[in-house]
C-alpha atoms as a PDB file:
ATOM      1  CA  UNK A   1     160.308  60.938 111.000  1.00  0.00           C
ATOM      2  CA  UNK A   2     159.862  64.041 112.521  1.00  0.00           C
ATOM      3  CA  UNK A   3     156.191  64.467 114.879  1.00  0.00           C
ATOM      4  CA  UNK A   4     154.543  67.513 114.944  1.00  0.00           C
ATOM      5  CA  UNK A   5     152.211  68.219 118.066  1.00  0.00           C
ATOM      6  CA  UNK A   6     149.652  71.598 118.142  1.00  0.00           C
ATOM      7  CA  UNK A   7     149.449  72.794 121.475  1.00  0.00           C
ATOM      8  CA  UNK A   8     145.738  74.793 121.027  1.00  0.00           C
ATOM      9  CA  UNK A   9     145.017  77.396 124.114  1.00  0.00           C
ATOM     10  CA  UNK A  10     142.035  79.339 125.434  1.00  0.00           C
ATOM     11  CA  UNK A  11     140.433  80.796 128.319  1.00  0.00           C
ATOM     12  CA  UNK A  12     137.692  81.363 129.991  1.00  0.00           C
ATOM     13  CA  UNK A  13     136.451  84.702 131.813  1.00  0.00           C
ATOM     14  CA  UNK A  14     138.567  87.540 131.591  1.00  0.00           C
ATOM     15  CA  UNK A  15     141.402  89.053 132.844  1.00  0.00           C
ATOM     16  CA  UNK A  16     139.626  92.048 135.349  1.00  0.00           C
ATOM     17  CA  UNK A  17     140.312  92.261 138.763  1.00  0.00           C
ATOM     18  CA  UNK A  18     137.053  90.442 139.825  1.00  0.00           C
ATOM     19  CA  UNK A  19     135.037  94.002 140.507  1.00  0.00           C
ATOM     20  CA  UNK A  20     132.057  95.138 138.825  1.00  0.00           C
ATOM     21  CA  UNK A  21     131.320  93.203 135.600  1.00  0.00           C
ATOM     22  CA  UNK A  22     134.636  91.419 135.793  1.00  0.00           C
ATOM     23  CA  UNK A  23     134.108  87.507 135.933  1.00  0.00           C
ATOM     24  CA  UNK A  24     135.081  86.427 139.389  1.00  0.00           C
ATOM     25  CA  UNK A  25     136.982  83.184 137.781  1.00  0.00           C
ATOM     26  CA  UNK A  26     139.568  82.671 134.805  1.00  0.00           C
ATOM     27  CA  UNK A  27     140.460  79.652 133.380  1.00  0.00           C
ATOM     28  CA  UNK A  28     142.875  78.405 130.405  1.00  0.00           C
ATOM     29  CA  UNK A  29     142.909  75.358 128.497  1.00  0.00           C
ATOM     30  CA  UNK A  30     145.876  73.569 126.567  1.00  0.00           C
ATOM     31  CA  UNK A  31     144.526  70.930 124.506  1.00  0.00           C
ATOM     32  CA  UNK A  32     147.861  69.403 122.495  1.00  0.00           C
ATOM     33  CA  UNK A  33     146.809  67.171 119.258  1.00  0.00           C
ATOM     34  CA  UNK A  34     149.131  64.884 117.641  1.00  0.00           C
ATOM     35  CA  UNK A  35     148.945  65.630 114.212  1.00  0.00           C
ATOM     36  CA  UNK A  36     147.661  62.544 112.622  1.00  0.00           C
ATOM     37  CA  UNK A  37     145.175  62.830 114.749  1.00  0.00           C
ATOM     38  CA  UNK A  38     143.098  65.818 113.199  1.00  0.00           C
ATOM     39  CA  UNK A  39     140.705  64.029 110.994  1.00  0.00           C
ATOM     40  CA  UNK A  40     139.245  61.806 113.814  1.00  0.00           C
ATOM     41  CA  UNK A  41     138.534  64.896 115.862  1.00  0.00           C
ATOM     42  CA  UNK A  42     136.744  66.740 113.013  1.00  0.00           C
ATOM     43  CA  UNK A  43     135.350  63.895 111.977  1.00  0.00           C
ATOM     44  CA  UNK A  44     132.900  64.309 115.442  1.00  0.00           C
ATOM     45  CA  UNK A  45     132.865  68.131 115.074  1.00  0.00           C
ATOM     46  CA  UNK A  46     131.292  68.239 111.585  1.00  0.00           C
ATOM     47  CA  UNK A  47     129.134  65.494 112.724  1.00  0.00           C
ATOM     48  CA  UNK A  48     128.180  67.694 115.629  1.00  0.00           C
ATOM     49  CA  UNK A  49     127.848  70.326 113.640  1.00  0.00           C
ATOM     50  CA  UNK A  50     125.395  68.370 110.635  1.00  0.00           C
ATOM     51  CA  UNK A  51     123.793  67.044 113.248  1.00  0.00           C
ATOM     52  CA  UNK A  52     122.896  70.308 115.433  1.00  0.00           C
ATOM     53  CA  UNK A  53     122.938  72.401 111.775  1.00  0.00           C
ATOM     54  CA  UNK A  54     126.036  74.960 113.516  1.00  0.00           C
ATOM     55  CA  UNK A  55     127.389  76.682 110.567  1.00  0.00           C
ATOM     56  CA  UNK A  56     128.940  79.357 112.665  1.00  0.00           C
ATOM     57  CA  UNK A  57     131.796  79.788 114.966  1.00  0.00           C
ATOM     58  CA  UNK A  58     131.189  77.479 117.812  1.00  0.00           C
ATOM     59  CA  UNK A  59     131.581  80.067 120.344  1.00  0.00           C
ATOM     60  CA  UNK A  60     128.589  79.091 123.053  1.00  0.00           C
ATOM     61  CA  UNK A  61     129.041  75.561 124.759  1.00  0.00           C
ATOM     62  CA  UNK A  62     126.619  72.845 123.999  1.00  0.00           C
ATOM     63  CA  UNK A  63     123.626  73.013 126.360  1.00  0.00           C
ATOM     64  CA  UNK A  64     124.192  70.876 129.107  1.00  0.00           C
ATOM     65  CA  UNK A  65     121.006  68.086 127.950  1.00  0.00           C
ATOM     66  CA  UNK A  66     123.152  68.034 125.035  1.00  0.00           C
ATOM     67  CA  UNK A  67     126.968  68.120 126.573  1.00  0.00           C
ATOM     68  CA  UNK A  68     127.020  64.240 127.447  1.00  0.00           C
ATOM     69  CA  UNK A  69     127.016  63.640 123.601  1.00  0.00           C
ATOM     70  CA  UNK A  70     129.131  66.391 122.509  1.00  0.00           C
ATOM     71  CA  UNK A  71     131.759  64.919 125.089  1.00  0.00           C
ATOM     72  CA  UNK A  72     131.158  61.303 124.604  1.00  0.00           C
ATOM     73  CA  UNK A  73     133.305  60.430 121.266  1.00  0.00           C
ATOM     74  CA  UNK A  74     136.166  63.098 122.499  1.00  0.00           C
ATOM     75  CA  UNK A  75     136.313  60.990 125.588  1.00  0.00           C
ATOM     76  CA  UNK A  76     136.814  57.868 124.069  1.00  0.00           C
ATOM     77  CA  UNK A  77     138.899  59.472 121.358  1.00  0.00           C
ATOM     78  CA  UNK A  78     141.268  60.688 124.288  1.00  0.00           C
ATOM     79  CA  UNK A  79     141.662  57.003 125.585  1.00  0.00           C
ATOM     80  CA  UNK A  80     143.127  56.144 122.515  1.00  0.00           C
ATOM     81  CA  UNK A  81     145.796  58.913 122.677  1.00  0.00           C
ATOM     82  CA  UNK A  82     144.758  61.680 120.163  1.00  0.00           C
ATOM     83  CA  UNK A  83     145.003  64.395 122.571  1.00  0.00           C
ATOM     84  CA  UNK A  84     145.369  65.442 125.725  1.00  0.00           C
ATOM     85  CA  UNK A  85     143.748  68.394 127.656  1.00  0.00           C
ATOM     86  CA  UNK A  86     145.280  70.591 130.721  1.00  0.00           C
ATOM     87  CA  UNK A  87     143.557  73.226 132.501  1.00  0.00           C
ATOM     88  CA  UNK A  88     144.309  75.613 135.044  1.00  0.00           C
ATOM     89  CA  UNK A  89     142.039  78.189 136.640  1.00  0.00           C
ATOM     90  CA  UNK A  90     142.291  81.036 139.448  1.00  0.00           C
ATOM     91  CA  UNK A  91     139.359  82.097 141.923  1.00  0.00           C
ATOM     92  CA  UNK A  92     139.923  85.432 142.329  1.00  0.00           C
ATOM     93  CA  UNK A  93     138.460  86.712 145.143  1.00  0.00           C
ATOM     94  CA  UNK A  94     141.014  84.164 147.042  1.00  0.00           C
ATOM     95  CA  UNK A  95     144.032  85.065 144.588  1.00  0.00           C
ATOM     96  CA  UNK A  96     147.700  85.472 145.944  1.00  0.00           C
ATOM     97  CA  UNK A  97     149.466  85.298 142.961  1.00  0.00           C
ATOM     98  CA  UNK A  98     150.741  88.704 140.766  1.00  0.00           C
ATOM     99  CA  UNK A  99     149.032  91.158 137.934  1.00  0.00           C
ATOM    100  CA  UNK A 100     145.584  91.123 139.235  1.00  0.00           C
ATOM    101  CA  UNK A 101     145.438  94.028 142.338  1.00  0.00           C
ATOM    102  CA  UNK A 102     146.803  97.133 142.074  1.00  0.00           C
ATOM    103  CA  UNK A 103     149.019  97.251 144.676  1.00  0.00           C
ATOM    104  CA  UNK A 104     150.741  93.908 142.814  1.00  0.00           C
ATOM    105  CA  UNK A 105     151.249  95.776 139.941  1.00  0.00           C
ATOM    106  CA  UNK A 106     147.940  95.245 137.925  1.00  0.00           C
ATOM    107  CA  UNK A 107     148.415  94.230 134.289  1.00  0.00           C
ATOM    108  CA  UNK A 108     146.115  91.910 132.335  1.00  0.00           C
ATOM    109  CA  UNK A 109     148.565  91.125 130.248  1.00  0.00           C
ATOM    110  CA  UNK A 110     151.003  90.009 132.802  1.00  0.00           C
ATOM    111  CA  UNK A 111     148.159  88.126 134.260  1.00  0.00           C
ATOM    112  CA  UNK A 112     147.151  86.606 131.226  1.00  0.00           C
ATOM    113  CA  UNK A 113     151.149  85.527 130.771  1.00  0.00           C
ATOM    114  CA  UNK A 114     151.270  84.158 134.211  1.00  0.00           C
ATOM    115  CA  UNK A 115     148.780  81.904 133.949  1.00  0.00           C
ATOM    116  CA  UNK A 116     149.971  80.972 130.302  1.00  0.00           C
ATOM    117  CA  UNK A 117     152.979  79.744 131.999  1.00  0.00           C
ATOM    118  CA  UNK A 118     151.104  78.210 135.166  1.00  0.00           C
ATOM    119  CA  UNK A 119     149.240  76.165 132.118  1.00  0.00           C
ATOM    120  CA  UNK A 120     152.109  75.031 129.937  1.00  0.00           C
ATOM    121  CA  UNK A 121     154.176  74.126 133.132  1.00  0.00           C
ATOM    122  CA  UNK A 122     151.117  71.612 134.331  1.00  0.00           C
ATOM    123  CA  UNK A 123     150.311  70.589 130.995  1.00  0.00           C
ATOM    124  CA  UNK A 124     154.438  69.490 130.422  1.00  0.00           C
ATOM    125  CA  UNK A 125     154.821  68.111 133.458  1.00  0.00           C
ATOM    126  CA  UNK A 126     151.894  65.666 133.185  1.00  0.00           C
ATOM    127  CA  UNK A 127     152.686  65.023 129.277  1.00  0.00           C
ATOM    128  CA  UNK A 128     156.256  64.719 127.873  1.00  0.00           C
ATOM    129  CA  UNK A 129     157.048  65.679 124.542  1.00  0.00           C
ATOM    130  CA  UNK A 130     159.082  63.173 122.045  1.00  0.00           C
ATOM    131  CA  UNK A 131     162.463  64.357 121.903  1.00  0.00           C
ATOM    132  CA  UNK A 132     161.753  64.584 118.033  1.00  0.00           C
ATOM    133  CA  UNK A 133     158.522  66.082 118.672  1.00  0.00           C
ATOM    134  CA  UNK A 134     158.000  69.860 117.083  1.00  0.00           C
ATOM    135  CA  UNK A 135     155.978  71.696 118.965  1.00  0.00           C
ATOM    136  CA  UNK A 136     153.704  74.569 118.384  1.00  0.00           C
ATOM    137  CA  UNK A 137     151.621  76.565 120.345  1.00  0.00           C
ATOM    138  CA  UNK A 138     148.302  78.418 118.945  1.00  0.00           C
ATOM    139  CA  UNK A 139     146.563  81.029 121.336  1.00  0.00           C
ATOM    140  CA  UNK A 140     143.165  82.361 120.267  1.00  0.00           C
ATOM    141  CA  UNK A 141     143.877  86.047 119.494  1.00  0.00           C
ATOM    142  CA  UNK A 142     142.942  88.641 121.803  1.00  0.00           C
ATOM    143  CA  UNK A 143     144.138  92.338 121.530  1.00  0.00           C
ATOM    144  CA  UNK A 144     147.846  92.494 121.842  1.00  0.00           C
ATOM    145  CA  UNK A 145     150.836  94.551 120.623  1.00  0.00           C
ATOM    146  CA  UNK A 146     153.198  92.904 118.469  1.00  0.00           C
ATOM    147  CA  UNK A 147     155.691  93.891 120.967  1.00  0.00           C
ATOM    148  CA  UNK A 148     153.456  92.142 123.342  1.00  0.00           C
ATOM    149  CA  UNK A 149     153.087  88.866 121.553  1.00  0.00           C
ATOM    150  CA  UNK A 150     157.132  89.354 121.318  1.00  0.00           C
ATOM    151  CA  UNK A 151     157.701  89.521 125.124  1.00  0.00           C
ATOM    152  CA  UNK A 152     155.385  86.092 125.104  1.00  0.00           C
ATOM    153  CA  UNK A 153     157.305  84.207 123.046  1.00  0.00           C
ATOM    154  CA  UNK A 154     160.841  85.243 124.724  1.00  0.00           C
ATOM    155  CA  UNK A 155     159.074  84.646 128.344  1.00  0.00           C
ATOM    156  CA  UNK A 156     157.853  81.214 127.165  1.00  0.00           C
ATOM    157  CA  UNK A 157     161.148  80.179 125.493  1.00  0.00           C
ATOM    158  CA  UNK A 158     163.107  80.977 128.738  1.00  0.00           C
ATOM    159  CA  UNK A 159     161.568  78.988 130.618  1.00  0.00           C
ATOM    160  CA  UNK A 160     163.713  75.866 131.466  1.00  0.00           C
ATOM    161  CA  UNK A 161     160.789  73.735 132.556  1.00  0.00           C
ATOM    162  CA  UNK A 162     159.401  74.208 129.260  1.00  0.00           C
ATOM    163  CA  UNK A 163     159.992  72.168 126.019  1.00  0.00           C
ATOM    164  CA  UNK A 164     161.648  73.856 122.813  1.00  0.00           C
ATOM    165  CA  UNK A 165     158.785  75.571 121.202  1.00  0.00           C
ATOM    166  CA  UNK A 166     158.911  75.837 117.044  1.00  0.00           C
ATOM    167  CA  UNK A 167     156.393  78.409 116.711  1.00  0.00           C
ATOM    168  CA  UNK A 168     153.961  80.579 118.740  1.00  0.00           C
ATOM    169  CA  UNK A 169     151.275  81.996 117.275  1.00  0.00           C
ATOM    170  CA  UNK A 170     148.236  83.448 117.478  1.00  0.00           C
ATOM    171  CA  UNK A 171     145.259  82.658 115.435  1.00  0.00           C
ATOM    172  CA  UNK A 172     141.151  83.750 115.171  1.00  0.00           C
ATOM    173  CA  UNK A 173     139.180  80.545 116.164  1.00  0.00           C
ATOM    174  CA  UNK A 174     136.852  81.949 113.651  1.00  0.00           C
ATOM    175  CA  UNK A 175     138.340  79.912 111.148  1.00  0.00           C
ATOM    176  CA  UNK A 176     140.652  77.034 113.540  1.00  0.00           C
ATOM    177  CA  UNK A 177     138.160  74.183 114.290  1.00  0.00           C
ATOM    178  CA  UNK A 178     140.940  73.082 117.318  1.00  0.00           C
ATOM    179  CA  UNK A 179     140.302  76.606 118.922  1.00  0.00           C
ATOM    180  CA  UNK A 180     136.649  76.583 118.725  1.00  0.00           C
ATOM    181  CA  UNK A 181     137.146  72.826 120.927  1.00  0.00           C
ATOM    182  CA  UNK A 182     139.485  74.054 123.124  1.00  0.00           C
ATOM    183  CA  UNK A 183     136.628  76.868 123.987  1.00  0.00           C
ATOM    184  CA  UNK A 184     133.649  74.246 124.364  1.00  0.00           C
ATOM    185  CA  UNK A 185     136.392  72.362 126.388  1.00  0.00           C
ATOM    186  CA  UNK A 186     137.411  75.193 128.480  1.00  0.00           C
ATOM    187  CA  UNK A 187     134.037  76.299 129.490  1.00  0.00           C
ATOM    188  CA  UNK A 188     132.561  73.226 130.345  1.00  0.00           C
ATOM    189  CA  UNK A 189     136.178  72.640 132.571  1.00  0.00           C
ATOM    190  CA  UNK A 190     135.205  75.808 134.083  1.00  0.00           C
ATOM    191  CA  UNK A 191     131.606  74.574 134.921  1.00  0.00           C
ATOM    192  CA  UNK A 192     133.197  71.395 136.800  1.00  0.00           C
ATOM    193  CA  UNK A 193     135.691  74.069 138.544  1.00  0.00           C
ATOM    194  CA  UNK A 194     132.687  76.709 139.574  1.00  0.00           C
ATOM    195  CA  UNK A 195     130.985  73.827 140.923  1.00  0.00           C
ATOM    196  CA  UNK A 196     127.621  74.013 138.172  1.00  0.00           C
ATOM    197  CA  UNK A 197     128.232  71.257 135.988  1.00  0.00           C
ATOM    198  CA  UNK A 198     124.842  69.544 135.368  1.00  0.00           C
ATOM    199  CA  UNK A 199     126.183  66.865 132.603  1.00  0.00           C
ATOM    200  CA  UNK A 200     128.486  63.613 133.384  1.00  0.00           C
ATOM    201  CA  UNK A 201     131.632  65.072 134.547  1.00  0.00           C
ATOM    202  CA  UNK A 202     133.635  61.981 134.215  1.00  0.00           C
ATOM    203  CA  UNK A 203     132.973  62.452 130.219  1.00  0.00           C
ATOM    204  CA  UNK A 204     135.390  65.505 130.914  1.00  0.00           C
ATOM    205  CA  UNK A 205     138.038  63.338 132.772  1.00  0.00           C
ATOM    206  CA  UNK A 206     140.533  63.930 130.162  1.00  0.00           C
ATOM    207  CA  UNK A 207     141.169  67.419 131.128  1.00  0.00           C
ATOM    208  CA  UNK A 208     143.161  67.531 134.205  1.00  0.00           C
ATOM    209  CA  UNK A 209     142.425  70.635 136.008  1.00  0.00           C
ATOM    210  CA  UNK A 210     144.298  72.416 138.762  1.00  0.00           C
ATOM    211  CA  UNK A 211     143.842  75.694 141.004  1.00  0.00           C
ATOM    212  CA  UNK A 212     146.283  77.936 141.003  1.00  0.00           C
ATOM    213  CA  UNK A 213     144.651  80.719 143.219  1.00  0.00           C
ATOM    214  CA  UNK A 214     147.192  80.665 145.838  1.00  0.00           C
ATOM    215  CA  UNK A 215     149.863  81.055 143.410  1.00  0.00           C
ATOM    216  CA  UNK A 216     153.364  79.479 143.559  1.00  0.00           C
END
């Protein structure tokens, strides 16, 4: 039987050069699902949801009172092996790596596909797929060329320390539940990583985070 895994990513920040009202952080988030897994995790986001009467995008992260119990049942669902959650993040005031200062070529694009690789390299490296497993990878859509999403995909499938991806795609979270997690999950990684968490970090031990700001 073939196994189909979602591979949802988002960020966190922005892609600037870390000057005027560029964030002076970005972060990305892979959070892979196994596909019988969906209806236990939106099981707790439409009780979330009911409970804190969201009928909106989820775009804000839950206040951090309330983060312990938004994270609680995720935590406990990622015990049991429903998903798993890779970050990676760059300070950039301290960054050596490419795309972000002008003499290195600035580009946010190229940054943005740097780190998308950075990501996808921890996130396989820590998690290896089934050799049946079908793999697809969903990016929350930003403003990009078709010719730009093109040169993604080909610099993603060339990669030999990457799996075979099926499809890459990229998707509104506006109407993808797993997108609108992988944001709440991505910005309270960042507050661990920017050292202003106020809520039970080891509730967000699932998400294995790494620096990257020095580059290779």
């Amino acid at each position: 039987m073939t196994r189909h895994l979602y591979v949802f990513i988002d960020e966190t920040g922005d892609a600037g050069d870390g000057t005027g009202d560029s964030s002076s952080y970005y972060g990305e988030l892979a959070l892979a699902i196994k596909a019988d897994c969906f209806p236990d995790l939106n099981r707790h986001l439409l009780n979330w949801r009911y409970c804190r009467r969201i009928i909106k995008e989820m775009t804000r992260p839950p206040k951090h009172e309330d983060a312990n119990t938004f994270l609680r049942p995720f935590s406990e669902l990622c015990k049991n092996g429903a998903f798993v959650c890779s970050c990676v993040y760059v300070l950039k005031h301290n960054y050596l790596g490419p795309y972000l200062r002008p003499a290195e070529n600035y580009s946010p694009i190229k940054f943005r596909n740097y780190v998308h690789r950075r990501l996808l390299e921890w996130h396989f490296a820590n998690n290896h797929p089934l050799n049946d497993e079908k793999i697809e990878l969903i990016f929350d859509r930003f403003d990009m060329s078709k010719e730009d999403e093109e040169n993604l995909a080909n610099y993603l499938k060339n990669n030999w320390n990457l799996p075979p991806f099926k499809h890459i795609i990229h998707a509104d979270s506006e109407y993808i539940e797993a997108l609108q997690l992988a944001h709440q999950f991505v910005n309270l990684a960042r507050d661990i990583f920017m050292k202003m968490a106020t809520f039970s970090t080891e509730l967000l031990d699932f998400v294995k985070i790494k620096d990257i700001t020095k580059g290779q």
